[in-house]
Protein backbone atom coordinates (compact mmCIF):
# COMPACT_ATOMS: atom_id res chain seq x y z
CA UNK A 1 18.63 -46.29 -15.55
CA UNK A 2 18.57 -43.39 -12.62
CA UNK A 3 15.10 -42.68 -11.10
CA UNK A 4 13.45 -40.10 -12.39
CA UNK A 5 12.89 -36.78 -9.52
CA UNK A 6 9.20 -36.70 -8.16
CA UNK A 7 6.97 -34.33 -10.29
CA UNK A 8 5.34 -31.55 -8.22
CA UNK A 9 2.67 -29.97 -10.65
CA UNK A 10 0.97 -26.28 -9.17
CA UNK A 11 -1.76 -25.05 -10.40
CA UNK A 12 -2.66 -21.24 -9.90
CA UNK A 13 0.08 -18.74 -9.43
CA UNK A 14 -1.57 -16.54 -7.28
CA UNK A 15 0.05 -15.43 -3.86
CA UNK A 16 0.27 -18.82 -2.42
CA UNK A 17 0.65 -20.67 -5.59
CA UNK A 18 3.89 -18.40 -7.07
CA UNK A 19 5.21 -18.87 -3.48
CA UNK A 20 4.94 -21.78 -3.08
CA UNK A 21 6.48 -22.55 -6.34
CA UNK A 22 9.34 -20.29 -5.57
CA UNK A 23 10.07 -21.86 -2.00
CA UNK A 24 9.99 -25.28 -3.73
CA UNK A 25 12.26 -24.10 -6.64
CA UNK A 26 14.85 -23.23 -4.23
CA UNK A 27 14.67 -26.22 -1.88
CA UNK A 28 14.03 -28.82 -4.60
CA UNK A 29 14.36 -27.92 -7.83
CA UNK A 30 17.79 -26.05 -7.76
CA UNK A 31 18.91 -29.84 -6.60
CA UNK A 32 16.85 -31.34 -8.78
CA UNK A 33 15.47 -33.06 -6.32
CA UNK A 34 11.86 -32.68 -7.79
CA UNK A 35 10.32 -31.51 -10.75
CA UNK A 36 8.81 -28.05 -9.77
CA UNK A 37 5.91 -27.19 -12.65
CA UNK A 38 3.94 -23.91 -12.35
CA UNK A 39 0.58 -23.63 -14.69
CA UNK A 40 -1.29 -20.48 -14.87
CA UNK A 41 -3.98 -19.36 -17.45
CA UNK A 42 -2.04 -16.08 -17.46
CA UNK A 43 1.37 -14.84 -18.67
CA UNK A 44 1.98 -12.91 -15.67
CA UNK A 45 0.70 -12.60 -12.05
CA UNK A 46 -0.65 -9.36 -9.87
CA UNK A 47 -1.00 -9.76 -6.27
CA UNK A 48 -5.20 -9.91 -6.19
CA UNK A 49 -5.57 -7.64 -3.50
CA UNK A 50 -4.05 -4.62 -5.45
CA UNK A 51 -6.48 -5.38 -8.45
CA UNK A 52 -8.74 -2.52 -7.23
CA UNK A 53 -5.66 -0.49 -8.53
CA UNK A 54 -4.87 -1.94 -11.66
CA UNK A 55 -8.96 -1.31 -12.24
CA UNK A 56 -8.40 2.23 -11.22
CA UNK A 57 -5.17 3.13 -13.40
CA UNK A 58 -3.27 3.59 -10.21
CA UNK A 59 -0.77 1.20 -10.51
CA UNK A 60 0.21 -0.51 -14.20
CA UNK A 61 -0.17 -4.22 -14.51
CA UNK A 62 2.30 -4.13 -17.10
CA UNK A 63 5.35 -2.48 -15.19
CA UNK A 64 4.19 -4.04 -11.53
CA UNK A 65 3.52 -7.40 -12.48
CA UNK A 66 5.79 -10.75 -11.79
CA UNK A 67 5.89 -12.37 -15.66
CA UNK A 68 6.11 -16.60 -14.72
CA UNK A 69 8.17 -17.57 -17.20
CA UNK A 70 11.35 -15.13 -16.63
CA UNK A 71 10.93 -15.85 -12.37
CA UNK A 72 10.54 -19.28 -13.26
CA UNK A 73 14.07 -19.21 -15.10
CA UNK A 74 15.09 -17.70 -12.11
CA UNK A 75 14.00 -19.95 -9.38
CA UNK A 76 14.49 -23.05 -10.30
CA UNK A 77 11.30 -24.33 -11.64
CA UNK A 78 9.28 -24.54 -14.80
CA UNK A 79 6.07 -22.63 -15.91
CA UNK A 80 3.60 -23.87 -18.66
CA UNK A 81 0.20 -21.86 -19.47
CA UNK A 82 -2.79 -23.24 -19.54
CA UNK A 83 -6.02 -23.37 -18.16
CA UNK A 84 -7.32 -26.78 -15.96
CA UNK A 85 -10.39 -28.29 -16.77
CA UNK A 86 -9.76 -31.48 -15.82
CA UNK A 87 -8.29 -34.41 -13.40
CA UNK A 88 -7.91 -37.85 -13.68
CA UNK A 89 -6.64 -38.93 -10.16
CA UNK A 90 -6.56 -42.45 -10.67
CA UNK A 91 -3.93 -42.42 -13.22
CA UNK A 92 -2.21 -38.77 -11.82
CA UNK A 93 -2.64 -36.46 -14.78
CA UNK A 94 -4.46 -33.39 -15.21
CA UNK A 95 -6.08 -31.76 -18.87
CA UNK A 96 -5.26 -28.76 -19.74
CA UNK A 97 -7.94 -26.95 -22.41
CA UNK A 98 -7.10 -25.82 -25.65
CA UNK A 99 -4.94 -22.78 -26.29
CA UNK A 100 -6.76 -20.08 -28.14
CA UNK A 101 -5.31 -16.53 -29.34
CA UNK A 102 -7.46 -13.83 -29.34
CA UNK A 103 -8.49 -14.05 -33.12
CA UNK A 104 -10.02 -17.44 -32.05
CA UNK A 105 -7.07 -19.24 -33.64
CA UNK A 106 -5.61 -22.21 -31.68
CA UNK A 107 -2.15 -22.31 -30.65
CA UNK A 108 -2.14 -25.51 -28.58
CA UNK A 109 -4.01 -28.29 -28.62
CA UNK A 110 -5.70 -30.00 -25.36
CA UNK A 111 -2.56 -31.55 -23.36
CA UNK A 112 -2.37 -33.67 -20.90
CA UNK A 113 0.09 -33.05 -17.50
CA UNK A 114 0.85 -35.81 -15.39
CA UNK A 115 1.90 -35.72 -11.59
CA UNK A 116 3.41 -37.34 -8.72
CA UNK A 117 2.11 -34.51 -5.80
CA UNK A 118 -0.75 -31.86 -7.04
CA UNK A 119 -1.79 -28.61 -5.17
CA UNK A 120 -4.54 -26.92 -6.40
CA UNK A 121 -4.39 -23.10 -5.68
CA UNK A 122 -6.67 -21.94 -8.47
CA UNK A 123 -8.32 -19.10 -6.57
CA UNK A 124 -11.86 -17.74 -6.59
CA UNK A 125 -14.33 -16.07 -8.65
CA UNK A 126 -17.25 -13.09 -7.73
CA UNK A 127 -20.74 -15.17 -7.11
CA UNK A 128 -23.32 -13.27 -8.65
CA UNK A 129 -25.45 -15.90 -7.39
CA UNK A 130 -27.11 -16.28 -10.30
CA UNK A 131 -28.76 -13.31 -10.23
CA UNK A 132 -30.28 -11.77 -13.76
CA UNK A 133 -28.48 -9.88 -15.91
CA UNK A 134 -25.38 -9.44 -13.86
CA UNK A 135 -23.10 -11.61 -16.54
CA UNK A 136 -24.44 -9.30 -19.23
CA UNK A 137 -23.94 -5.90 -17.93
CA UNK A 138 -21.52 -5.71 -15.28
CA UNK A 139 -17.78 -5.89 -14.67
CA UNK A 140 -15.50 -8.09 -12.28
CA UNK A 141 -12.52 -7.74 -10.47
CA UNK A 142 -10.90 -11.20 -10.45
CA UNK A 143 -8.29 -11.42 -12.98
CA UNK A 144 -5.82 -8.83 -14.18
CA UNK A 145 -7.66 -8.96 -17.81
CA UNK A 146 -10.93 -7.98 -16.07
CA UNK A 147 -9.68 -5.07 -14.21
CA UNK A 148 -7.68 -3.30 -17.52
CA UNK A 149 -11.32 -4.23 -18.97
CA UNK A 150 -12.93 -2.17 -16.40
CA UNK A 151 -9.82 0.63 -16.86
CA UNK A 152 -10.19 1.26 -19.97
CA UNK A 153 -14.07 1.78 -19.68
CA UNK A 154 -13.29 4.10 -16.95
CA UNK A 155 -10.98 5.96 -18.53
CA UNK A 156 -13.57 6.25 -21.43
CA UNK A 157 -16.03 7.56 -19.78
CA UNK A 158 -13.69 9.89 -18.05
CA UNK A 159 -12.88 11.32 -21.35
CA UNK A 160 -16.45 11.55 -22.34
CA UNK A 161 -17.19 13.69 -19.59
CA UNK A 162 -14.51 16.03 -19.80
CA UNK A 163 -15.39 16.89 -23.39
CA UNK A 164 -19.13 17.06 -22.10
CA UNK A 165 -20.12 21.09 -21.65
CA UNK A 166 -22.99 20.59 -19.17
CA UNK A 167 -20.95 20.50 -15.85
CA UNK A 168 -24.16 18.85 -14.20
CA UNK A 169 -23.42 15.48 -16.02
CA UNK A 170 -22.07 12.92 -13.63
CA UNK A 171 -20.44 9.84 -13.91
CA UNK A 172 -21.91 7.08 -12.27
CA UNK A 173 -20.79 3.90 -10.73
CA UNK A 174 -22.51 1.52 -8.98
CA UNK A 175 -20.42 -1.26 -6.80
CA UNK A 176 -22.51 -4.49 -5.39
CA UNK A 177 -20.30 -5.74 -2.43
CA UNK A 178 -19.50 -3.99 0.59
CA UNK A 179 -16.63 -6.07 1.65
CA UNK A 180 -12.88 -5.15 0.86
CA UNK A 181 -12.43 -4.66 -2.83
CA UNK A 182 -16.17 -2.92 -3.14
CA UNK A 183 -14.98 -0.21 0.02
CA UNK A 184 -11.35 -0.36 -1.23
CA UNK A 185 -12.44 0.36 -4.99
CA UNK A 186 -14.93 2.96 -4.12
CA UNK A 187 -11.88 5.12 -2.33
CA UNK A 188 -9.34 4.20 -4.98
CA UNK A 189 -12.23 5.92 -7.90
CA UNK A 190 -12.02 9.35 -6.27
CA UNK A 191 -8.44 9.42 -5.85
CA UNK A 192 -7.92 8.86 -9.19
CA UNK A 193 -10.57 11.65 -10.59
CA UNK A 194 -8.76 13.93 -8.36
CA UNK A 195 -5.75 13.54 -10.49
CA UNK A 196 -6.96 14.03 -13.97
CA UNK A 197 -6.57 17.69 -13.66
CA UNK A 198 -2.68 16.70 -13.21
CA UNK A 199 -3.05 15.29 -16.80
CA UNK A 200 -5.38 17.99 -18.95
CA UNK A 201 -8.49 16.32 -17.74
CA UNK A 202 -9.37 19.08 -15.34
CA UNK A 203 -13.06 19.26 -16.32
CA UNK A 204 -13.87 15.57 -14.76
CA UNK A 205 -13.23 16.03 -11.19
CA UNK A 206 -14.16 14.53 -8.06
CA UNK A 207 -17.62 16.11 -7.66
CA UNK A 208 -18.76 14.77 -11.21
CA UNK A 209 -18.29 11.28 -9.95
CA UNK A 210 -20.92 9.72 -8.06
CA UNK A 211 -20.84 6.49 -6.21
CA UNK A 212 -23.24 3.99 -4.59
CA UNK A 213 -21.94 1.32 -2.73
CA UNK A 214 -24.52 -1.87 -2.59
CA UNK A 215 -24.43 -4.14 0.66
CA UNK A 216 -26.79 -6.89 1.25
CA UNK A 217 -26.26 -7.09 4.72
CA UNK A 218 -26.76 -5.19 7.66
CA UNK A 219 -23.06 -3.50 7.33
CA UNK A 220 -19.75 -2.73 5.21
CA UNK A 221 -17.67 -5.19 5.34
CA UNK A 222 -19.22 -7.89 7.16
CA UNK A 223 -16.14 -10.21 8.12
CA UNK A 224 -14.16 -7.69 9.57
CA UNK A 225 -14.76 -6.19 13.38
CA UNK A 226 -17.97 -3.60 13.43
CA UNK A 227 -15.38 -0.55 14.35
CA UNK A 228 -13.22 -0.85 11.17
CA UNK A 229 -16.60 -1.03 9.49
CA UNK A 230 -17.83 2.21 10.98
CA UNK A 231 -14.63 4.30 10.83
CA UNK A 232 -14.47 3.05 6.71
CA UNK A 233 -18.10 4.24 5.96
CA UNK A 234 -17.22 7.26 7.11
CA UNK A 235 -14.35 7.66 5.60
CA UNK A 236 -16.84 6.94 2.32
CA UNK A 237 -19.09 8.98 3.02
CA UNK A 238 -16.71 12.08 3.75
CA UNK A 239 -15.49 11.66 0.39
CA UNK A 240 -19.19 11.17 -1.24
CA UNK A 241 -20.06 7.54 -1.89
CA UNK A 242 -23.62 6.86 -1.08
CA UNK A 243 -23.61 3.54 1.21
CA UNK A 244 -26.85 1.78 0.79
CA UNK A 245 -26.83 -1.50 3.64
CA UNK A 246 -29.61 -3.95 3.84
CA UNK A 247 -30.35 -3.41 0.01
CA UNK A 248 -30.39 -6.97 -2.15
CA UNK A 249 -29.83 -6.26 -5.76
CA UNK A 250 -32.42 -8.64 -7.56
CA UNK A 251 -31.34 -8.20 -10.77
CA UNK A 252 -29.08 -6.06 -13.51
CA UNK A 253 -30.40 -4.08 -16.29
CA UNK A 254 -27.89 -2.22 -18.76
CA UNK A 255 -28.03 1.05 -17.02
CA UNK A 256 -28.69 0.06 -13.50
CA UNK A 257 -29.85 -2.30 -10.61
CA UNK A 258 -32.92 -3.34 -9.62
CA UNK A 259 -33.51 -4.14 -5.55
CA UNK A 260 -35.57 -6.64 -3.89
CA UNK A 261 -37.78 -3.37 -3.17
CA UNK A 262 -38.07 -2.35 -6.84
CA UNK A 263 -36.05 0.38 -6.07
CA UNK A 264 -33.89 1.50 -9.46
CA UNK A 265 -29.98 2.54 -8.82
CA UNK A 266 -29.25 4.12 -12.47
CA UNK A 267 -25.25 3.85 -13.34
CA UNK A 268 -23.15 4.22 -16.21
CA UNK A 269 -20.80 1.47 -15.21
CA UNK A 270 -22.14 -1.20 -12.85
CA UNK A 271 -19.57 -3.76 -10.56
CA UNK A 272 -20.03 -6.91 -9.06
CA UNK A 273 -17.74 -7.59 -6.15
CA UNK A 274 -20.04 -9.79 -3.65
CA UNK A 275 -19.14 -12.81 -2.54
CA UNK A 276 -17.10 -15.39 -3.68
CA UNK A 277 -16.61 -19.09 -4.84
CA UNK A 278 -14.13 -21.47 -6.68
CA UNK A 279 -14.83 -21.73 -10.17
CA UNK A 280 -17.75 -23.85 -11.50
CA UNK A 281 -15.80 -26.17 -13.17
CA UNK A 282 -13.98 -27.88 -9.84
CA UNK A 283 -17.84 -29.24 -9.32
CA UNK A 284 -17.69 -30.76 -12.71
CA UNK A 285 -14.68 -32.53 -11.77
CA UNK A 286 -16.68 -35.10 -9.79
CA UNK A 287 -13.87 -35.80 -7.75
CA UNK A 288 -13.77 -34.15 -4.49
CA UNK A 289 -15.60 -33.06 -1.55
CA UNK A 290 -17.32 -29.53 -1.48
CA UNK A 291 -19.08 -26.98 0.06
CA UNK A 292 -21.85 -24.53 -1.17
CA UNK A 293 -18.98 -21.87 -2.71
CA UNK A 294 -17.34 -24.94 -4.58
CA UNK A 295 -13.96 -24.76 -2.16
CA UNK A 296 -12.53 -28.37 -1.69
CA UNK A 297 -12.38 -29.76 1.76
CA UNK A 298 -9.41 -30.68 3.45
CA UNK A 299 -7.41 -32.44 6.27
CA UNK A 300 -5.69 -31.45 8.44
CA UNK A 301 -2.60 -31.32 6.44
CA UNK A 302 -4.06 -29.49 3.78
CA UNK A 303 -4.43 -32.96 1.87
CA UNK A 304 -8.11 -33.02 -0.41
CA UNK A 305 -10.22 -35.22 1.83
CA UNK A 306 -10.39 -37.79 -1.19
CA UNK A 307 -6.40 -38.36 -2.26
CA UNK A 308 -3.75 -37.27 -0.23
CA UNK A 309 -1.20 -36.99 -3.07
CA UNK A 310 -3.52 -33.64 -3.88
CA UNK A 311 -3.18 -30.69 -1.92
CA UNK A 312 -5.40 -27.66 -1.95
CA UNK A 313 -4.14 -24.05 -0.86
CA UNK A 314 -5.82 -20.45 -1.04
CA UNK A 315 -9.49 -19.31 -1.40
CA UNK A 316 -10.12 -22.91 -2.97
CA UNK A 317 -9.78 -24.50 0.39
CA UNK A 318 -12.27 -25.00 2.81
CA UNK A 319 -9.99 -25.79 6.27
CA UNK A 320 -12.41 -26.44 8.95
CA UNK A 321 -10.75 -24.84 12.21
CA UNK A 322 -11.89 -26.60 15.89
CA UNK A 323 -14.00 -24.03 16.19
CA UNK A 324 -15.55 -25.36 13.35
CA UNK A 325 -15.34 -21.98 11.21
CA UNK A 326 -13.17 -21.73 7.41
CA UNK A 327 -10.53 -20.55 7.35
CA UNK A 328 -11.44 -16.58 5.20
CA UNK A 329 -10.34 -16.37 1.81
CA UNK A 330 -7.44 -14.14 2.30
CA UNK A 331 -4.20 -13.26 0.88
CA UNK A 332 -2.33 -13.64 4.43
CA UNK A 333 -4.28 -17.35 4.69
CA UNK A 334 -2.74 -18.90 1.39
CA UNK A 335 0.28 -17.05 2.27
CA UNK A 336 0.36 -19.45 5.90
CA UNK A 337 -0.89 -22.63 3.66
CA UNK A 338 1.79 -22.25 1.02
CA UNK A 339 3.96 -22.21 4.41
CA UNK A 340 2.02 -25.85 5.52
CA UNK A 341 2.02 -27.53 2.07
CA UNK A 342 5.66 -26.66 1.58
CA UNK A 343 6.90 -28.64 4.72
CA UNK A 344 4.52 -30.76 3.88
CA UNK A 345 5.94 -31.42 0.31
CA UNK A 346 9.42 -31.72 2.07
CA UNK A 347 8.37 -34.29 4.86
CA UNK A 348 6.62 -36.71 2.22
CA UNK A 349 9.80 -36.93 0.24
CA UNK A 350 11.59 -37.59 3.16
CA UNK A 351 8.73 -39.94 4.45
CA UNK A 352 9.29 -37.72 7.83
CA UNK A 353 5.62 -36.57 9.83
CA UNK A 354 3.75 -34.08 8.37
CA UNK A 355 2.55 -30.84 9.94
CA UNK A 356 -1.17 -29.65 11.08
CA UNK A 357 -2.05 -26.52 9.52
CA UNK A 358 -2.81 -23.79 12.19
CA UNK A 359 -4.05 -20.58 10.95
CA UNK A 360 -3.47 -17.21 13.04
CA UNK A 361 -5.23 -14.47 12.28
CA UNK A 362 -2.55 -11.44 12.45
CA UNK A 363 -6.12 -8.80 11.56
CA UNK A 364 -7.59 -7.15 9.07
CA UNK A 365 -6.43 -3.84 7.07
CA UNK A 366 -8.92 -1.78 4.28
CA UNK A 367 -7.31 0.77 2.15
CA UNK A 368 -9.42 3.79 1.62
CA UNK A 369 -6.36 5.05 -1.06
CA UNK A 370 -4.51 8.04 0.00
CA UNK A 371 -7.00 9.31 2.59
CA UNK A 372 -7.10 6.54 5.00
CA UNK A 373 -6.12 2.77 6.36
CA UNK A 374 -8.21 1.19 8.99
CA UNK A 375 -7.56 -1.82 10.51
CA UNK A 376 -6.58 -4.32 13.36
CA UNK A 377 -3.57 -6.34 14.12
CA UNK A 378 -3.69 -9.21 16.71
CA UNK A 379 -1.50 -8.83 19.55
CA UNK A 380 0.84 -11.25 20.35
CA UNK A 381 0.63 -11.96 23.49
CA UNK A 382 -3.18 -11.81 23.77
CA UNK A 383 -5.71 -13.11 21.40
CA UNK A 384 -7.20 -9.96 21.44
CA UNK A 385 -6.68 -7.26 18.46
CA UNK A 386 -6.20 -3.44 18.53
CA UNK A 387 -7.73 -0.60 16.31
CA UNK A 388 -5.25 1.27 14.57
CA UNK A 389 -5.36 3.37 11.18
CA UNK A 390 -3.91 6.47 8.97
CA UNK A 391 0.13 6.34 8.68
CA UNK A 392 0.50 3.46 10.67
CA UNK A 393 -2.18 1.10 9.29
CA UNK A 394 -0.65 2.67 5.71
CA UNK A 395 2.46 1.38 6.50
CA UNK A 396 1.50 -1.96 7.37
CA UNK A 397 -1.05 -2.48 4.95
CA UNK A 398 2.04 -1.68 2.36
CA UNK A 399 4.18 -3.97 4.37
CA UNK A 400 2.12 -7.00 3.29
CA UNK A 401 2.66 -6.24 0.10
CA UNK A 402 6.58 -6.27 0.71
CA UNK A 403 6.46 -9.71 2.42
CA UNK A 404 4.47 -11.19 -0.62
CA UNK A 405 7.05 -9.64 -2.88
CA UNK A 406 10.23 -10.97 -0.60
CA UNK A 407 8.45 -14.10 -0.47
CA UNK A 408 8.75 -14.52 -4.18
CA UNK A 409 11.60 -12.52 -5.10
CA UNK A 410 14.21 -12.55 -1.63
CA UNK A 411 15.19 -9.89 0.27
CA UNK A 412 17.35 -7.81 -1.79
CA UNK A 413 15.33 -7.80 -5.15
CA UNK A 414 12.58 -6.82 -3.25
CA UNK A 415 14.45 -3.66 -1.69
CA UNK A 416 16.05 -3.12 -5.45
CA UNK A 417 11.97 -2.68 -6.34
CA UNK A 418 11.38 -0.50 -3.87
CA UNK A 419 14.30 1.99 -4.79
CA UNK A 420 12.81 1.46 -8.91
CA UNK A 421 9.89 2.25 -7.81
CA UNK A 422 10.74 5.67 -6.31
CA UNK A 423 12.52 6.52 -9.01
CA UNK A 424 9.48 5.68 -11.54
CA UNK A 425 7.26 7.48 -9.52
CA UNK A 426 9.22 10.68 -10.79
CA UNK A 427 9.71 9.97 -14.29
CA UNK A 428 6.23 7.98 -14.88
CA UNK A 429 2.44 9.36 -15.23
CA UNK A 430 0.76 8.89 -11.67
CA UNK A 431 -2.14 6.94 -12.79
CA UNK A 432 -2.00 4.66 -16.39
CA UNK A 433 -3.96 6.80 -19.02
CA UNK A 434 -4.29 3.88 -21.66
C-alpha cells in the first residue's frame, strides 16, 4: 500500500490565499506530490482592493472575477466551498458549517476536513467597534456580496433621483473611515454619477451627490505618510466631498450619524469602512494566540505561535517586525507571506530549513478614480520613499493589479486579459447598471 501525498488544506482565497494555492498547485500538486485543497465561502474571488469598484458599478464582479472551481481545474489543485467555524488541532481536521441556499434550504450538511499542513488566510472584517446601530443601518465593503448589496442601492437611489423634478434634491452618502477604501470610494462615487448622463440618466449628476467623509482621527488616511494624505483631501475636496477629521461617530440611526458632539450627519445611504479585525469567530476557536483585532500571532516563519503544522497569512496575521510594529493589513503583505509560507511548505516536505519572513514595504498608492493617484514607492537603494502621483502613480497602482493577476493566472493569460479587456471596454456599458 503506497503512502498517501501530504494534505495541504487553505482556507480563504483571497490574494494570498488563491496564490498561494496556485503556486502550490504547480509545484506540488501537478506531481502529486501533495494534496492542494482550496476552501472559500464564495464561488468566486475579487481582488479586495478593487471592491470600492464593484460597490460603485465600475467594474462587474461577474465578468472580472477569478471563479475557484474552473482555476482550480486548471492549476492543479482542488476547491471545496464552505465556510470555517471550527478547528480541532489535536486530531488535524477543521468543520466546515452547514451549506444553506438562499431560500434557507440546506444543501450540505456540516463536514468535517482533515489536514496534514493548514494556512489560515481568512481575511478581515470592518470593526464597527460595537458601536449602536451601525449593524442595522449601514453597509460594508468586505465581501463581493456586500458591495453588489451596496450597488444596487446606489443605483436605486440614482434612479430615484433622476425621476425626482425638484433639482435641489441630493443624494447623500455618508462614509465612516478615512483610510483607503473610505478616500478611494468617495472618488470612485463621483466618477460614476458623472457617467449616468452617458446612459439616459442625465438628470442625476455630479452636483446632486453629496458626500461626507467621517475620520476619527486627526487625518485621512492615517497609516500612510502625511503628504499623500494632504494631496488626497484635496483632491476630495476639489471634487466636493466634505472631509470631517477628529469627528467620532457614536452611534447610527436610519438616516444618519450621530458624533461624540451630538452633532447629526443626515444621509440616505450610510458606510462603514473603519478599521478592521479577523472575524469573531477565530476567538471562539480557543485555540490560538491573539491580539485586540482577533489576528493570530505568529513566528517567525509564519507558523501560529501554538502548532507549527498551522500557518497564518494575510490581514489575519499579526507578524511582529524587530521594530516591534505588525506587519499592515495589505494586499502587497499577504502577497510577500504567500511568497514565505510557500517555501516554507516546500522546505518541510523536504525536511530542508525554513525561511524568516521579512516584509519590505515597496509604499503606499490611493486611487482617487480617474482624476488622480497619489502615492509613494520605496527606493531601492535607500530606505527612504518618494512622492509621486497622476499617470505615473496610475500606472503603478494598475500594475499591482497585473502582478496579482500573473501571480494567479501566468504571464500570458494575464496579457490575453488585458487585450479582452480593451476590447470589452468598447462593446460593454462603462459602469454595471443592474
Amino acid at each position: 500500500m503506497t503512502n498517501q501525498p501530504p494534505k495541504i488544506v487553505i482556507v480563504g482565497g483571497g490574494a494570498g490565499g488563491l496564490e498561494l494555492a496556485t503556486q502550490l498547485g504547480h509545484k506540488l500538486g501537478k506531481k502529486r506530490q501533495a494534496d492542494i485543497l482550496l476552501i472559500d465561502k464564495n464561488r468566486s474571488h475579487i481582488w479586495k482592493p478593487l471592491l470600492h469598484e464593484v460597490a460603485t458599478g465600475s467594474i462587474d464582479a461577474d465578468l472580472d472575477g477569478v471563479v475557484y472551481s474552473a482555476h482550480a481545474a486548471k492549476h492543479h489543485y482542488n476547491f471545496q466551498l464552505g465556510s470555517f467555524c471550527h478547528l480541532d488541532s489535536t486530531n488535524k481536521t477543521i468543520t466546515l458549517s452547514e451549506l444553506k441556499d438562499e431560500l434557507g434550504h440546506r444543501i450540505l450538511p456540516q463536514r468535517h476536513v482533515s489536514y496534514d499542513y493548514l494556512v489560515l488566510a481568512i481575511g478581515s472584517v470592518s470593526n464597527d467597534f460595537n458601536t449602536p446601530g451601525v449593524k442595522d443601518h449601514c453597509f460594508y465593503l468586505d465581501s463581493n456580496q456586500q458591495a453588489e448589496r451596496f450597488q444596487h442601492a446606489l443605483l436605486d437611489n440614482f434612479t430615484r433621483l433622476h425621476q425626482d423634478d425638484d433639482p435641489q434634491q441630493a443624494l447623500t452618502i455618508a462614509i465612516v473611515g478615512g483610510g483607503a477604501t473610505g478616500v478611494e470610494l468617495s472618488a470612485e462615487l463621483y466618477h460614476v454619477s458623472d457617467m449616468l448622463k452617458m446612459y439616459g440618466l442625465d438628470k442625476m449628476t455630479a452636483k446632486r451627490l453629496h458626500i461626507d467623509l467621517i475620520e476619527a482621527g486627526p487625518r485621512i488616511l492615517p497609516a500612510l505618510p502625511e503628504r499623500i494624505a494632504n494631496s488626497a483631501k484635496r483632491e476630495l475636496v476639489k471634487l466636493g466631498v466634505t472631509v470631517r477629521e477628529s469627528t467620532q461617530v457614536k452611534e447610527a440611526t436610519e438616516n444618519s450619524f450621530i458624533t461624540n458632539n451630538d452633532a447629526i450627519i443626515k444621509a440616505d445611504i450610510m458606510v462603514w469602512a473603519a478599521g478592521v479585525k479577523a472575524p469573531d469567530f477565530i476567538k471562539d476557536i480557543g485555540i490560538f494566540e491573539l491580539t485586540r483585532n482577533n489576528q493570530i500571532k505568529v513566528n517567525q516563519y509564519l507558523q501560529s505561535s501554538v502548532d507549527e503544522t498551522i500557518f497564518v497569512i494575510g490581514d489575519c496575521c499579526a507578524f511582529t517586525q524587530d521594530d516591534g510594529s505588525q506587519v499592515p493589513p495589505r494586499a502587497q503583505s499577504a502577497h510577500q507571506m504567500a511568497q514565505c509560507v510557500e517555501k516554507n511548505l516546500l522546505a518541510t516536505l523536504k525536511n530542508n530549513p525554513l525561511s524568516v519572513f521579512t516584509y519590505s514595504d515597496h509604499g503606499s498608492l490611493v486611487n482617487l478614480s480617474r482624476y488622480s493617484t497619489v502615492g509613494s514607492l520605496m527606493g531601492n537603494l535607500t530606505s527612504n520613499s518618494f512622492f509621486i502621483e497622476g499617470k505615473i502613480a496610475r500606472f503603478m497602482y494598475i500594475s499591482l493589479y497585473r502582478m496579482h493577476q500573473r501571480a494567479i493566472h501566468g504571464s500570458a493569460k494575464t496579457f490575453a486579459l488585458w487585450i479582452s479587456e480593451k476590447v470589452l471596454r468598447v462593446v460593454r456599458p462603462k459602469m454595471k447598471l443592474h
